[in-house]
PDB file of N, CA and C in Angstrom:
ATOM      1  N   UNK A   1      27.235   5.778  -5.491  1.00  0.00           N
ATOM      2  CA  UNK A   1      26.581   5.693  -6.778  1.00  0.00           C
ATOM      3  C   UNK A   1      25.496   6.755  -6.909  1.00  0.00           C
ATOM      4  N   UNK A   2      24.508   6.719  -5.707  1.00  0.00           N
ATOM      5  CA  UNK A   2      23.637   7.687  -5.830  1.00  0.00           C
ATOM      6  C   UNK A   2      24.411   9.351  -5.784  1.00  0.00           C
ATOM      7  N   UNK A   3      25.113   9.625  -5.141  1.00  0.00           N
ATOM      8  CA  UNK A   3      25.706  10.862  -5.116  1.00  0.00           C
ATOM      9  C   UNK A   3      26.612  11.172  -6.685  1.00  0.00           C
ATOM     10  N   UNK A   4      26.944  10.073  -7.567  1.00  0.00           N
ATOM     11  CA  UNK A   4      27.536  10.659  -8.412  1.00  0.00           C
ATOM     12  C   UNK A   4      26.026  10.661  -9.297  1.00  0.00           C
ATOM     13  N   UNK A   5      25.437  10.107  -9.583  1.00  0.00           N
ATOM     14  CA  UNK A   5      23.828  10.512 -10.692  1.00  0.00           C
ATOM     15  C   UNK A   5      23.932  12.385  -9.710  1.00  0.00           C
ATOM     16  N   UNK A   6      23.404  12.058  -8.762  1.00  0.00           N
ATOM     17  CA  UNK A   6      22.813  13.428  -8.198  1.00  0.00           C
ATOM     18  C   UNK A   6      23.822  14.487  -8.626  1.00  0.00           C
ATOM     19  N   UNK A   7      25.404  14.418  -8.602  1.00  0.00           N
ATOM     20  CA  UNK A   7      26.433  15.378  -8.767  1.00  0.00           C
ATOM     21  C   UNK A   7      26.059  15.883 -10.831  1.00  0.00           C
ATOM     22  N   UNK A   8      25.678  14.848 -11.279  1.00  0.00           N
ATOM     23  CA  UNK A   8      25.531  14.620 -13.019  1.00  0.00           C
ATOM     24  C   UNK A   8      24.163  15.350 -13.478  1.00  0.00           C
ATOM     25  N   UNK A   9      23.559  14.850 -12.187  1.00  0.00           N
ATOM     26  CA  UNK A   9      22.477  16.035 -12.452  1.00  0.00           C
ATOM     27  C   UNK A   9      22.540  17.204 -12.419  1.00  0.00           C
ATOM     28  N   UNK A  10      22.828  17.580 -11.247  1.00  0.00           N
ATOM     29  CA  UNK A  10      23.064  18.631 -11.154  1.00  0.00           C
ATOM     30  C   UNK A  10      23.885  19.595 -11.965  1.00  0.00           C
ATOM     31  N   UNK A  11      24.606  19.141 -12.571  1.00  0.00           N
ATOM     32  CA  UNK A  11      25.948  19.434 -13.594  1.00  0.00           C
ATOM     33  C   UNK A  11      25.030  19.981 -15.275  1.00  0.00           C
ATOM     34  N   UNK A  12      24.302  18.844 -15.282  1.00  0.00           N
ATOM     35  CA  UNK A  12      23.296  19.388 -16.390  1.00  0.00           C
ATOM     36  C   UNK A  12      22.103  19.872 -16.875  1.00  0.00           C
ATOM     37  N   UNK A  13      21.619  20.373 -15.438  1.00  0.00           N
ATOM     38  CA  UNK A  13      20.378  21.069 -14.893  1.00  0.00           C
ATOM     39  C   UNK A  13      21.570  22.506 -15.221  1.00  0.00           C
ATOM     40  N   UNK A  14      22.508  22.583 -14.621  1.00  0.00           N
ATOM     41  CA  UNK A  14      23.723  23.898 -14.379  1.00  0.00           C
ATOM     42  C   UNK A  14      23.782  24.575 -15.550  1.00  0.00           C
ATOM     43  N   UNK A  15      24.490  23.654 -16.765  1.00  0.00           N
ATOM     44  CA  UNK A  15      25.344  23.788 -17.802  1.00  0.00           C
ATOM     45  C   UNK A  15      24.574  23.750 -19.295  1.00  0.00           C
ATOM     46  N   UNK A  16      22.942  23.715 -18.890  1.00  0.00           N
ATOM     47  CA  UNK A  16      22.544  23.668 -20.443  1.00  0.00           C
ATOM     48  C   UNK A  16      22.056  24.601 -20.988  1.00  0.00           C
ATOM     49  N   UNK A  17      22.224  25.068 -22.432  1.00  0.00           N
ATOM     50  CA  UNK A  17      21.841  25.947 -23.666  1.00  0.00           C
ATOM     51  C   UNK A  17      20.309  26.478 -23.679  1.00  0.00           C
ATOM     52  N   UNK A  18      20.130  27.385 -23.384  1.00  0.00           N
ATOM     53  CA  UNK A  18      18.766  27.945 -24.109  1.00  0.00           C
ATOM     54  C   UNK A  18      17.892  27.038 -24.748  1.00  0.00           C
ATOM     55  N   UNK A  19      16.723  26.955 -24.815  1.00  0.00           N
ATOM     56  CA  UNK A  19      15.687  26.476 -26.066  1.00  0.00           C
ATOM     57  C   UNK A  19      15.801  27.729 -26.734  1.00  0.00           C
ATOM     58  N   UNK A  20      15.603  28.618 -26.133  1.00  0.00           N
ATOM     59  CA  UNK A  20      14.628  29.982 -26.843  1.00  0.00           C
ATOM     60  C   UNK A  20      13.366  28.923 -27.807  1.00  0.00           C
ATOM     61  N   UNK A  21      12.868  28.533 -27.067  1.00  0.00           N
ATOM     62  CA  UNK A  21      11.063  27.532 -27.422  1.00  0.00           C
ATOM     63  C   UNK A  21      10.391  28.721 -26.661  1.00  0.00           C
ATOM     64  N   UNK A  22       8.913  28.385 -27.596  1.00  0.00           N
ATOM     65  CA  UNK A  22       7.636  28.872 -27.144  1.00  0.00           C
ATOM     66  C   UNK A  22       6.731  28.035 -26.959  1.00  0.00           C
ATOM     67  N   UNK A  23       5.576  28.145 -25.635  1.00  0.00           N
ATOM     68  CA  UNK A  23       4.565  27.329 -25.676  1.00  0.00           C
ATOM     69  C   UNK A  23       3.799  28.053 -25.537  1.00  0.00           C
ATOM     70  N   UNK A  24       2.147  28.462 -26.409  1.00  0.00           N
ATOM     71  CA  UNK A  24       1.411  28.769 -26.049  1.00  0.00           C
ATOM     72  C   UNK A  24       0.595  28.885 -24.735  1.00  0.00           C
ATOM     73  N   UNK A  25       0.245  29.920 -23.631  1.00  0.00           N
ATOM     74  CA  UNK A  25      -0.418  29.308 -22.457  1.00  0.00           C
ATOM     75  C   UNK A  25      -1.814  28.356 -22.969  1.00  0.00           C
ATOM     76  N   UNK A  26      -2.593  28.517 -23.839  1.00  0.00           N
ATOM     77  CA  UNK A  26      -3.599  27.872 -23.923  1.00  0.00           C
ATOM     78  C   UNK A  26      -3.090  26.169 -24.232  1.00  0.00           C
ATOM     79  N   UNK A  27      -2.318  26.111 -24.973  1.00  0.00           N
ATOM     80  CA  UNK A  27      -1.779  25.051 -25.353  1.00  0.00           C
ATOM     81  C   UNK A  27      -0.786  23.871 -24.096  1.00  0.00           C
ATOM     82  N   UNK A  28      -0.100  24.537 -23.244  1.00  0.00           N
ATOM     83  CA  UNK A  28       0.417  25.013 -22.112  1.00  0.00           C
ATOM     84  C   UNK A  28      -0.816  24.373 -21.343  1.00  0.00           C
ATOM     85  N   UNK A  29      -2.022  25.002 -20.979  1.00  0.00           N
ATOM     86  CA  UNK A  29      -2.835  24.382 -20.249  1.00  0.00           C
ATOM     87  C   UNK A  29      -3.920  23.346 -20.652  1.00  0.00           C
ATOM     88  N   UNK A  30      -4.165  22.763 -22.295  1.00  0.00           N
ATOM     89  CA  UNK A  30      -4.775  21.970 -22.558  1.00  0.00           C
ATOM     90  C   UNK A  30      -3.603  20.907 -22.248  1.00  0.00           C
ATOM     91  N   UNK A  31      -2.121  20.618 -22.712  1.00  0.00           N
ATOM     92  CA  UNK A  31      -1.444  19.558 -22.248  1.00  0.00           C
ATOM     93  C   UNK A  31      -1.118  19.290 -20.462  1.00  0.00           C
ATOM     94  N   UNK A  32      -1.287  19.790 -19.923  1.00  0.00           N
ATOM     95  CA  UNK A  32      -1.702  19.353 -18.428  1.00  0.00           C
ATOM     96  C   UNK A  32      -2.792  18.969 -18.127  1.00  0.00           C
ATOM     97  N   UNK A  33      -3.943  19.686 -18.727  1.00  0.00           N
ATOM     98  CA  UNK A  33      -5.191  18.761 -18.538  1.00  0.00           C
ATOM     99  C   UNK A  33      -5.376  17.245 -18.881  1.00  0.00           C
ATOM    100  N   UNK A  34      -4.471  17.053 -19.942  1.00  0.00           N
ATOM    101  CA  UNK A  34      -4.059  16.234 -20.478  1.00  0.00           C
ATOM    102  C   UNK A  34      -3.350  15.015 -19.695  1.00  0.00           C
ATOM    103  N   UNK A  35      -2.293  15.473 -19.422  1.00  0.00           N
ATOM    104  CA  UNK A  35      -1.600  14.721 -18.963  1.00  0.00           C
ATOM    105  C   UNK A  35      -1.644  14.444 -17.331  1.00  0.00           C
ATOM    106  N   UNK A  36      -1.704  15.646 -16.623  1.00  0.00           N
ATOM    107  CA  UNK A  36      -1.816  15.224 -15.358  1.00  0.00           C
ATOM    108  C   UNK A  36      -2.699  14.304 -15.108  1.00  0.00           C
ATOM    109  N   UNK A  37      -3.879  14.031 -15.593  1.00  0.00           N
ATOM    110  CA  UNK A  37      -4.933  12.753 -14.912  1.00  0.00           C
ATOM    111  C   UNK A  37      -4.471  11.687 -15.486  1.00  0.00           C
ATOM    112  N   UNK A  38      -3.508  11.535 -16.961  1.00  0.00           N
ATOM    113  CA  UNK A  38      -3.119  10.291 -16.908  1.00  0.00           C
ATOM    114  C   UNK A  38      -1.866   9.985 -16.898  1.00  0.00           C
ATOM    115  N   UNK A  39      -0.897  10.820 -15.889  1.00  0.00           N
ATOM    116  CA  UNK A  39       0.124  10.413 -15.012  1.00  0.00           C
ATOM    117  C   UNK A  39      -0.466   9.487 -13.906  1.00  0.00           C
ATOM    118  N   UNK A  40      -1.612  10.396 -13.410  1.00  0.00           N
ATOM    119  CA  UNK A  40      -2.031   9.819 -11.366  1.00  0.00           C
ATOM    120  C   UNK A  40      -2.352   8.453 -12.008  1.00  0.00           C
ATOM    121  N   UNK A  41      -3.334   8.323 -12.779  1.00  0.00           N
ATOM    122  CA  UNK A  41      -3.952   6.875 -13.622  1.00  0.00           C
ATOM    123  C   UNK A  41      -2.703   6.082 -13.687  1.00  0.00           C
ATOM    124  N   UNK A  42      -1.690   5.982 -14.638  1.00  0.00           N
ATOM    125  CA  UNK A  42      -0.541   5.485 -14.679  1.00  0.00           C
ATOM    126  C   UNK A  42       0.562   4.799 -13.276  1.00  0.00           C
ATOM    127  N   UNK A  43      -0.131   5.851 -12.489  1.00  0.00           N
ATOM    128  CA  UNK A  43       0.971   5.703 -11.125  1.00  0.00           C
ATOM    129  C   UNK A  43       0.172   4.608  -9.875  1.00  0.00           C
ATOM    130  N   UNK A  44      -1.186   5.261 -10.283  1.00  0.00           N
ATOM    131  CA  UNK A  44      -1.916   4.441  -9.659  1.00  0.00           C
ATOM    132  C   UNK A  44      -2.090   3.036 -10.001  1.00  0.00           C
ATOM    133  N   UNK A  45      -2.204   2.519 -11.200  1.00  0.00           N
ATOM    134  CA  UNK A  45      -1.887   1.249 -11.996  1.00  0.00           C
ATOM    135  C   UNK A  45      -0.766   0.446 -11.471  1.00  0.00           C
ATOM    136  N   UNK A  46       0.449   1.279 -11.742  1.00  0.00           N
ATOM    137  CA  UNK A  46       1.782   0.959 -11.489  1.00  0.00           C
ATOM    138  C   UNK A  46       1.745   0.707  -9.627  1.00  0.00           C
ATOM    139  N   UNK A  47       1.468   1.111  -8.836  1.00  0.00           N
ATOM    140  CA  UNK A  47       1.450   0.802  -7.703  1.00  0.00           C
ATOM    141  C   UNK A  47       0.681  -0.099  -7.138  1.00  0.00           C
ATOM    142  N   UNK A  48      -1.080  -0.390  -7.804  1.00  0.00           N
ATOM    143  CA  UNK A  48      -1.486  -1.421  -7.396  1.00  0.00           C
ATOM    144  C   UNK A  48      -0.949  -2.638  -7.797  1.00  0.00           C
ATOM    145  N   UNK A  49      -0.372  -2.573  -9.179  1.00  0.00           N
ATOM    146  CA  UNK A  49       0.287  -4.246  -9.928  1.00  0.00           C
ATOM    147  C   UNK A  49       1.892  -4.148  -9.309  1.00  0.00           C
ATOM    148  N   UNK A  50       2.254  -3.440  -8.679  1.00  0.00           N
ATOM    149  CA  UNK A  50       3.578  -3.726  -8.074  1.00  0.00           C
ATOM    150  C   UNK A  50       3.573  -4.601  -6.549  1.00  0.00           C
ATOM    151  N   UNK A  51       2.269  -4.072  -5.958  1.00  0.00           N
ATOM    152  CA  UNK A  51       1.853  -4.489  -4.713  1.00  0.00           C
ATOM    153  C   UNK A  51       1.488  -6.216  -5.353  1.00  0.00           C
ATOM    154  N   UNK A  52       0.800  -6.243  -6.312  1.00  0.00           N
ATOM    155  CA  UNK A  52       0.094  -7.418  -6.543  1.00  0.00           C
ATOM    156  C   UNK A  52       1.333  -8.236  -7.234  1.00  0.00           C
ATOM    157  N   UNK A  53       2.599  -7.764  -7.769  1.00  0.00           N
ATOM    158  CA  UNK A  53       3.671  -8.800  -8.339  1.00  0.00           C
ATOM    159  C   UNK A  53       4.553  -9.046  -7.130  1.00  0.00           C
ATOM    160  N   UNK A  54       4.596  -7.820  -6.252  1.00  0.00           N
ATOM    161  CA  UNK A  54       5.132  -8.346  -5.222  1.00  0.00           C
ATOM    162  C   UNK A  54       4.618  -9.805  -4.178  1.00  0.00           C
ATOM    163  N   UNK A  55       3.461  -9.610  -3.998  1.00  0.00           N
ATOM    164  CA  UNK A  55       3.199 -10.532  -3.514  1.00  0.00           C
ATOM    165  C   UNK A  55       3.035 -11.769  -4.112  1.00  0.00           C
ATOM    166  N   UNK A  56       2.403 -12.258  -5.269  1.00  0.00           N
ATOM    167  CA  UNK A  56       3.104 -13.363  -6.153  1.00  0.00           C
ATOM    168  C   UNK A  56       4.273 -13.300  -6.136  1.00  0.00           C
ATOM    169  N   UNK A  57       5.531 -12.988  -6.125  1.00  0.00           N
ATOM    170  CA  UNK A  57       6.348 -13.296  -6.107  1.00  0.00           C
ATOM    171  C   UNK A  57       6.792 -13.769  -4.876  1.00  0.00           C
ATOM    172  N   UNK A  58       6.535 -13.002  -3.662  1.00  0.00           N
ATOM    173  CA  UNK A  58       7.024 -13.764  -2.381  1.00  0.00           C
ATOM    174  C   UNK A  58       6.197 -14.982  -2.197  1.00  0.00           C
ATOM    175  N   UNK A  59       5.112 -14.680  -2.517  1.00  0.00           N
ATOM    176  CA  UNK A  59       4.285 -16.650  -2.709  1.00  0.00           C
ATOM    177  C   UNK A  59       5.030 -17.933  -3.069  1.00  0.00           C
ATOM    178  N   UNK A  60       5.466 -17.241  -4.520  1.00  0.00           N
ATOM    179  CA  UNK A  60       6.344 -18.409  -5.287  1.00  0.00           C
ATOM    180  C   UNK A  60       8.114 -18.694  -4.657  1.00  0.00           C
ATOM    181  N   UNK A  61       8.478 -17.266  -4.228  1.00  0.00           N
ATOM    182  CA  UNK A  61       9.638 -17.601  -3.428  1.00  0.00           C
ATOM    183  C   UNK A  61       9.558 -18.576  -1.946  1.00  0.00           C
ATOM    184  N   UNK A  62       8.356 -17.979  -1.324  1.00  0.00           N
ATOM    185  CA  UNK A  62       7.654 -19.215  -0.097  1.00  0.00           C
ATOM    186  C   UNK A  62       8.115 -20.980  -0.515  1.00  0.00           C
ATOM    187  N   UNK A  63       6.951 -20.943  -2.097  1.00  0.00           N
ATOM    188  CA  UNK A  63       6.768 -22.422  -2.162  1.00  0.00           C
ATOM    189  C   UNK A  63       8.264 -23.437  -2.625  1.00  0.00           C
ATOM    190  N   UNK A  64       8.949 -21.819  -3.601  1.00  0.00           N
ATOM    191  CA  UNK A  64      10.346 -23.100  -4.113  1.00  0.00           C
ATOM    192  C   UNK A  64      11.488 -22.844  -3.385  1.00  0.00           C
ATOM    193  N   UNK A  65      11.363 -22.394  -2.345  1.00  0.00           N
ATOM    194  CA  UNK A  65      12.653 -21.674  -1.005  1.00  0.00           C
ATOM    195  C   UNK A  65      13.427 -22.835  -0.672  1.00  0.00           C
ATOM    196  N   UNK A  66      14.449 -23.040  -0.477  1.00  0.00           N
ATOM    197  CA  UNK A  66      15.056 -24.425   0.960  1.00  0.00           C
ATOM    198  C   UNK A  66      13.883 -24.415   2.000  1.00  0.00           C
ATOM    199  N   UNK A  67      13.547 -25.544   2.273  1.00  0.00           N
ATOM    200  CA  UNK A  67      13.382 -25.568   3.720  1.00  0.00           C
ATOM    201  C   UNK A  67      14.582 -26.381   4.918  1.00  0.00           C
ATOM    202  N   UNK A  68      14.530 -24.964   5.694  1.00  0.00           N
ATOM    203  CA  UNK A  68      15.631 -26.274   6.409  1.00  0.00           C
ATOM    204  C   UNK A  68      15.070 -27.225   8.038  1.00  0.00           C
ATOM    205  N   UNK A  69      15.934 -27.765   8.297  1.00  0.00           N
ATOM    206  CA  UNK A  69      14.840 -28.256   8.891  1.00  0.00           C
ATOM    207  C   UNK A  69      15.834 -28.094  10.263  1.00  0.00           C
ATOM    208  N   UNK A  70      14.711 -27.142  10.958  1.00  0.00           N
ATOM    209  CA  UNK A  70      15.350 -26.625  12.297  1.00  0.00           C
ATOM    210  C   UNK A  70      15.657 -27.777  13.814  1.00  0.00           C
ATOM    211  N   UNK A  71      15.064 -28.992  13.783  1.00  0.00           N
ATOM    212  CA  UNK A  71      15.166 -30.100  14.659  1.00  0.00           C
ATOM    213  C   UNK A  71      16.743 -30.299  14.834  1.00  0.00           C
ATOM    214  N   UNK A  72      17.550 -29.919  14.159  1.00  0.00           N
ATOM    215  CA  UNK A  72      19.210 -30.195  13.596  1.00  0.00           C
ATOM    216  C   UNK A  72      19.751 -29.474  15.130  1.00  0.00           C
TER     217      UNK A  72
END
């Protein structure tokens, strides 16, 4: 599965048309100023509440799990 995305990518990274687009460099470097600090912000968010759903979730999988009962 992963090798056919990666083959599809690659296929249309290969095979695509021109923009012929322009970006200003000034413009060019006000949208990275831009954006790069609130990608890391974003990622950083996203990684602390993934850590923190993960673990609520294995909590709640703990409390409503089978228990079996190993004496058997």
């Amino acid at each position: 599965m992963h090798i056919r995305r990666l083959a599809l990518m690659i296929v249309l990274a290969l095979f695509t048309l021109p923009a012929f687009a322009y970006i200003d460099p000034n413009t060019g470097g006000f949208l990275f100023q831009l954006l790069a600090p609130l990608f890391a912000i974003a990622l950083t968010v996203w990684m602390f509440f993934a850590n923190q759903a993960k673990a609520i979730w294995r909590s709640f999988r703990s409390i409503f799990s089978r228990k079996t009962d190993k004496l058997k």
